[in-house]
PDB file of N, CA and C in Angstrom:
ATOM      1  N   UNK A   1     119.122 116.883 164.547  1.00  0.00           N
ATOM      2  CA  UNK A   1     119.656 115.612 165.005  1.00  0.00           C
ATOM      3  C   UNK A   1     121.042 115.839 165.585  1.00  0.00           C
ATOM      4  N   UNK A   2     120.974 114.861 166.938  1.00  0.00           N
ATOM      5  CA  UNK A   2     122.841 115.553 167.553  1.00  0.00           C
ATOM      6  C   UNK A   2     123.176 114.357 167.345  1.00  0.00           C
ATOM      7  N   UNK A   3     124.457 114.208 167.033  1.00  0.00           N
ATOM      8  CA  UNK A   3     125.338 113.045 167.034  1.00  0.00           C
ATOM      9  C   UNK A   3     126.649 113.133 168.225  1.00  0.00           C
ATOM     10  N   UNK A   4     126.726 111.544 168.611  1.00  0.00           N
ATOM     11  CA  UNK A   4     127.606 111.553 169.503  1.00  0.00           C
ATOM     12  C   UNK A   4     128.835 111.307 168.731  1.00  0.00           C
ATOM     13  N   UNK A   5     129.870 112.673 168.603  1.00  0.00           N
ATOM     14  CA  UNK A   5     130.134 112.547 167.730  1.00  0.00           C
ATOM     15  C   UNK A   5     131.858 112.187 168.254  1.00  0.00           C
ATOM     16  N   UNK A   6     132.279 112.085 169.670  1.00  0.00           N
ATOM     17  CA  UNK A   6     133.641 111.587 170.142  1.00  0.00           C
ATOM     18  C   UNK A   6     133.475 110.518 170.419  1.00  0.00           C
ATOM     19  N   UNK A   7     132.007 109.664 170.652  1.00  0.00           N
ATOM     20  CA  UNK A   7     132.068 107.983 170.757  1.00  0.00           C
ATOM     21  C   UNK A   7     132.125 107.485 169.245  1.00  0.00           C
ATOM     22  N   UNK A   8     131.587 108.681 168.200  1.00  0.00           N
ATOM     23  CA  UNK A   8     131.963 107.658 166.900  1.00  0.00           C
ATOM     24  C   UNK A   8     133.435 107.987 166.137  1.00  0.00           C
ATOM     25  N   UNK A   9     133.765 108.807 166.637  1.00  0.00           N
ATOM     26  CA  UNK A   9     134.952 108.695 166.097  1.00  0.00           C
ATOM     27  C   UNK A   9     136.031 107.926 166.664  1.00  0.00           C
ATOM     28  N   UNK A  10     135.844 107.717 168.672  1.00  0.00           N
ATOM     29  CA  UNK A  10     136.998 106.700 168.947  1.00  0.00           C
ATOM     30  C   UNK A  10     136.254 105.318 168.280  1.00  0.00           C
ATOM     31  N   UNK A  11     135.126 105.059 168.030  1.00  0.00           N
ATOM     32  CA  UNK A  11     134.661 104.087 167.983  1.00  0.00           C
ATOM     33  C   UNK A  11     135.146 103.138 166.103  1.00  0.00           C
ATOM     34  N   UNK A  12     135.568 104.581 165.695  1.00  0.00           N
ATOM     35  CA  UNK A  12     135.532 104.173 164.062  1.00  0.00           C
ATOM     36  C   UNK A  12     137.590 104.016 164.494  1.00  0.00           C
ATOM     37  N   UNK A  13     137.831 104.901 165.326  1.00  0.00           N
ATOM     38  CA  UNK A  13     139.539 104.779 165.410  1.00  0.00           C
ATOM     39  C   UNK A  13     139.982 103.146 165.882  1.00  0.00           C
ATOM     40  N   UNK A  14     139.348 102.575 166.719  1.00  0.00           N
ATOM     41  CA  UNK A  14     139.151 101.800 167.185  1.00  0.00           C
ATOM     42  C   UNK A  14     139.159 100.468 166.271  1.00  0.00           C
ATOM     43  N   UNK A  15     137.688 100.478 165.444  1.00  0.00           N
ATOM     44  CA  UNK A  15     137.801  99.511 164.623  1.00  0.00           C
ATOM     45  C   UNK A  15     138.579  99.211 163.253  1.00  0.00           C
ATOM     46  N   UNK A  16     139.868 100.805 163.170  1.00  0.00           N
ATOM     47  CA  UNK A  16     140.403 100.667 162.249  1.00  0.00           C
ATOM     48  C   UNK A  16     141.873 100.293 162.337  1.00  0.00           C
ATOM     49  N   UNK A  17     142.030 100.330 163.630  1.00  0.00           N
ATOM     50  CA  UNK A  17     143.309 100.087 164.602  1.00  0.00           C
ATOM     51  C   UNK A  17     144.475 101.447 164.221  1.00  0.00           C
ATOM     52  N   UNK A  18     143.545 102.819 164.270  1.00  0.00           N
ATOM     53  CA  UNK A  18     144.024 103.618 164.277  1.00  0.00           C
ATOM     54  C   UNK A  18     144.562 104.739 166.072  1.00  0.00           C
ATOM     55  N   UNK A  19     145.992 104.585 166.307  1.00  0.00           N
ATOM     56  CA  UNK A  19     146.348 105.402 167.679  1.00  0.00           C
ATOM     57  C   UNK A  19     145.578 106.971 167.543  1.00  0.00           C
ATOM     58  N   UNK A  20     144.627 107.212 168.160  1.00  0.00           N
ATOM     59  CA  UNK A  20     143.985 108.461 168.108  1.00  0.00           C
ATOM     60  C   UNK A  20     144.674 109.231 169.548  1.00  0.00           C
ATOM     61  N   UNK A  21     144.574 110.983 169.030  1.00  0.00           N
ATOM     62  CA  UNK A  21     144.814 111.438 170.525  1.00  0.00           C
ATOM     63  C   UNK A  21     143.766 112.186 170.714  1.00  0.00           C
ATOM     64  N   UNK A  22     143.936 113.114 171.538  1.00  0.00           N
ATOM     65  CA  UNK A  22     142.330 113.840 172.124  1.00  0.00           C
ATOM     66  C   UNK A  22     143.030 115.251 171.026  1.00  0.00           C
ATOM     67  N   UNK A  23     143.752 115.700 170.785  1.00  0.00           N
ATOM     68  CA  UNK A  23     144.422 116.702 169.355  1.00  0.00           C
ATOM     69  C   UNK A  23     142.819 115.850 167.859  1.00  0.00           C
ATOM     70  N   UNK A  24     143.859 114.950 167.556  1.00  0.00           N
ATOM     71  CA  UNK A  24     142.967 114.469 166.163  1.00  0.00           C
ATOM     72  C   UNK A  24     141.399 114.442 166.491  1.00  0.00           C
ATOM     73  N   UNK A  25     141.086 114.015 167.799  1.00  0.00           N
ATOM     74  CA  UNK A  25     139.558 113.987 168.083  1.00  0.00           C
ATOM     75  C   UNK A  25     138.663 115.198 167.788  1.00  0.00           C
ATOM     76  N   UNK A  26     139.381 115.943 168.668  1.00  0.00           N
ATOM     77  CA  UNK A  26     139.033 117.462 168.358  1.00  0.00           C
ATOM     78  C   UNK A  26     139.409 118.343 166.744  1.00  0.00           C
ATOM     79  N   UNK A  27     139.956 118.095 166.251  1.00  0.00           N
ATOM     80  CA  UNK A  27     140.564 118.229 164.846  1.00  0.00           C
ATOM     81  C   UNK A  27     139.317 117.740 163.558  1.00  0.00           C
ATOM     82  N   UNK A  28     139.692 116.759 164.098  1.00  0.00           N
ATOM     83  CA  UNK A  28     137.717 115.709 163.398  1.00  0.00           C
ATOM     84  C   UNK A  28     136.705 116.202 163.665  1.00  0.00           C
ATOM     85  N   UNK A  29     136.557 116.305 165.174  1.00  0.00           N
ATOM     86  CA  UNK A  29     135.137 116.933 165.617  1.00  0.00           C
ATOM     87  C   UNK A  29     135.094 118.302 164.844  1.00  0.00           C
ATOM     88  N   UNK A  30     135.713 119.275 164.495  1.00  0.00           N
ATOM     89  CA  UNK A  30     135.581 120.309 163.852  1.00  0.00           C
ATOM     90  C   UNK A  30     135.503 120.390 162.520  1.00  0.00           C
ATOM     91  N   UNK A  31     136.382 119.269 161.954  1.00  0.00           N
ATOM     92  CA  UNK A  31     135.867 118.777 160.168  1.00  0.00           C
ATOM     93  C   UNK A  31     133.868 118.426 159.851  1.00  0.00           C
ATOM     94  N   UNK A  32     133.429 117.457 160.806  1.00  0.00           N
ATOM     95  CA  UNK A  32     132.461 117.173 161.168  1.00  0.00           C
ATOM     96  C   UNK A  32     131.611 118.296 161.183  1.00  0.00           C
ATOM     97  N   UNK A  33     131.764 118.749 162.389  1.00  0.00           N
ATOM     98  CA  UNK A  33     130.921 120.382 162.764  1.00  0.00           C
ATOM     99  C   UNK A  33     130.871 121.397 161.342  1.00  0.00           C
ATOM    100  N   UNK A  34     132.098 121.303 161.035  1.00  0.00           N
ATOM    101  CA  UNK A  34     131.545 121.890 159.403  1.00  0.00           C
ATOM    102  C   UNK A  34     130.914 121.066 158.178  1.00  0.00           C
ATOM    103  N   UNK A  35     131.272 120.070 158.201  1.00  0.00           N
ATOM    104  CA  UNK A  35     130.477 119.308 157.308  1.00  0.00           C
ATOM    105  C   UNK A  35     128.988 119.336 157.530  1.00  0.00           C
ATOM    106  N   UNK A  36     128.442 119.283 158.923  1.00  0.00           N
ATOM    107  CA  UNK A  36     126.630 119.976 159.257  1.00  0.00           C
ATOM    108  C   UNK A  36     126.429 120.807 158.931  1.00  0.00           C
ATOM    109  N   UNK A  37     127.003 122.110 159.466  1.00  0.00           N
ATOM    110  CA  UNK A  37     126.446 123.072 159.308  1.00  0.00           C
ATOM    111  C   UNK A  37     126.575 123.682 157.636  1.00  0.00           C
ATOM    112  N   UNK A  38     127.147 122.950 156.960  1.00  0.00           N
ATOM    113  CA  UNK A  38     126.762 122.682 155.349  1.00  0.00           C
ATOM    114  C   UNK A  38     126.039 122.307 154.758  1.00  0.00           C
ATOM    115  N   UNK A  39     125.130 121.545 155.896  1.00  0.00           N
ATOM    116  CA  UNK A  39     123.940 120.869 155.732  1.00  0.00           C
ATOM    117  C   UNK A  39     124.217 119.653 154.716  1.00  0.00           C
ATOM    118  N   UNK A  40     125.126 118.412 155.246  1.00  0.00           N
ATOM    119  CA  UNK A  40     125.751 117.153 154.801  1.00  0.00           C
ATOM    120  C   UNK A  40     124.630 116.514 155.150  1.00  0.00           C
ATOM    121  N   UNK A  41     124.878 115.472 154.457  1.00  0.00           N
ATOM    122  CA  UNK A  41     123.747 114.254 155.215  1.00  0.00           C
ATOM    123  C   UNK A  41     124.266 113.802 156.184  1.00  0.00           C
ATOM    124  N   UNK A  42     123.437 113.966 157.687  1.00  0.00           N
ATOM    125  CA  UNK A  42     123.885 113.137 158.704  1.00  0.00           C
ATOM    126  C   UNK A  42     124.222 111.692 158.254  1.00  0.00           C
ATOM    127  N   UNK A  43     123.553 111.217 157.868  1.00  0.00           N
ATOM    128  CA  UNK A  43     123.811 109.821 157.871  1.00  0.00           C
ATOM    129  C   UNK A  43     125.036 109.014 156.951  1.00  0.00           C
ATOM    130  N   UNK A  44     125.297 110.161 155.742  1.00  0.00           N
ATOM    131  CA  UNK A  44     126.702 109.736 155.082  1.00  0.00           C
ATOM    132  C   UNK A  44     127.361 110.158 156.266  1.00  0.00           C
ATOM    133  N   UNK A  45     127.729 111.182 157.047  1.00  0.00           N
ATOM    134  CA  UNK A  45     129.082 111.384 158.003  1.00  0.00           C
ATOM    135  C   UNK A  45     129.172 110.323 159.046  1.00  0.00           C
ATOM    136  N   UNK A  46     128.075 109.607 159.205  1.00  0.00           N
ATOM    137  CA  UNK A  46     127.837 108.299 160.375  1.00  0.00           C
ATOM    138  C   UNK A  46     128.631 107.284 159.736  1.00  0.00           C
ATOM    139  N   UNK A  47     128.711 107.148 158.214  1.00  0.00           N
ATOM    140  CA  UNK A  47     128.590 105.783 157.401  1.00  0.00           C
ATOM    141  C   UNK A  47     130.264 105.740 157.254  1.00  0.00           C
ATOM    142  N   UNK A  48     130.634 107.114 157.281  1.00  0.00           N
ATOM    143  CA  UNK A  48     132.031 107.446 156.630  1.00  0.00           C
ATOM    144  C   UNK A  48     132.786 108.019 156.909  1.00  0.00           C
ATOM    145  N   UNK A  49     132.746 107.998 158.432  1.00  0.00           N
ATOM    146  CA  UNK A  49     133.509 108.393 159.535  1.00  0.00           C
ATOM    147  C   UNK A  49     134.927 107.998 159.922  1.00  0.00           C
ATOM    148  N   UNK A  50     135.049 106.559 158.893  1.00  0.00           N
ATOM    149  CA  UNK A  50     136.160 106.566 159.159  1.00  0.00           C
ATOM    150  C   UNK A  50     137.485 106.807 157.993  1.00  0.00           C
ATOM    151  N   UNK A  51     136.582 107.842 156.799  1.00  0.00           N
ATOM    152  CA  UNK A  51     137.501 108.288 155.826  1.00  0.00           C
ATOM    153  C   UNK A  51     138.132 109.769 156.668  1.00  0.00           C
ATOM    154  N   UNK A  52     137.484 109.827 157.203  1.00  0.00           N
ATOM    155  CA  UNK A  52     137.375 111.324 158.207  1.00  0.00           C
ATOM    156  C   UNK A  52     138.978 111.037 158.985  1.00  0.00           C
ATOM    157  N   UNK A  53     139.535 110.007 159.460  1.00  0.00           N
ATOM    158  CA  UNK A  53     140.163 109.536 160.568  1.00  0.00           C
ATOM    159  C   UNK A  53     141.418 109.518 159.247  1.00  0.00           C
TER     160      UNK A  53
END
């Protein structure tokens, strides 16, 4: 399963009224990328994306 995973994170920055830059995006996207390949549940990192932020 691929996740779009820079529309959910501006998307979670967004609804938290957090200033994101393209640094933290990429910073996240790589917390993320290891949290898979740990074999996380996709669907908790969808749910809780914005403890991530």
């Amino acid at each position: 399963m691929s996740l779009n995973l820079y529309s959910l994170i501006i998307k979670a920055a967004n609804e938290n009224n957090i200033n994101i830059t393209l640094e933290d995006i990429g910073r996240i996207n790589n917390v993320i990328n290891n949290l898979i390949s740990r074999k996380t549940n996709v669907k908790w990192i969808e749910n809780n994306i914005s403890i991530l932020l």
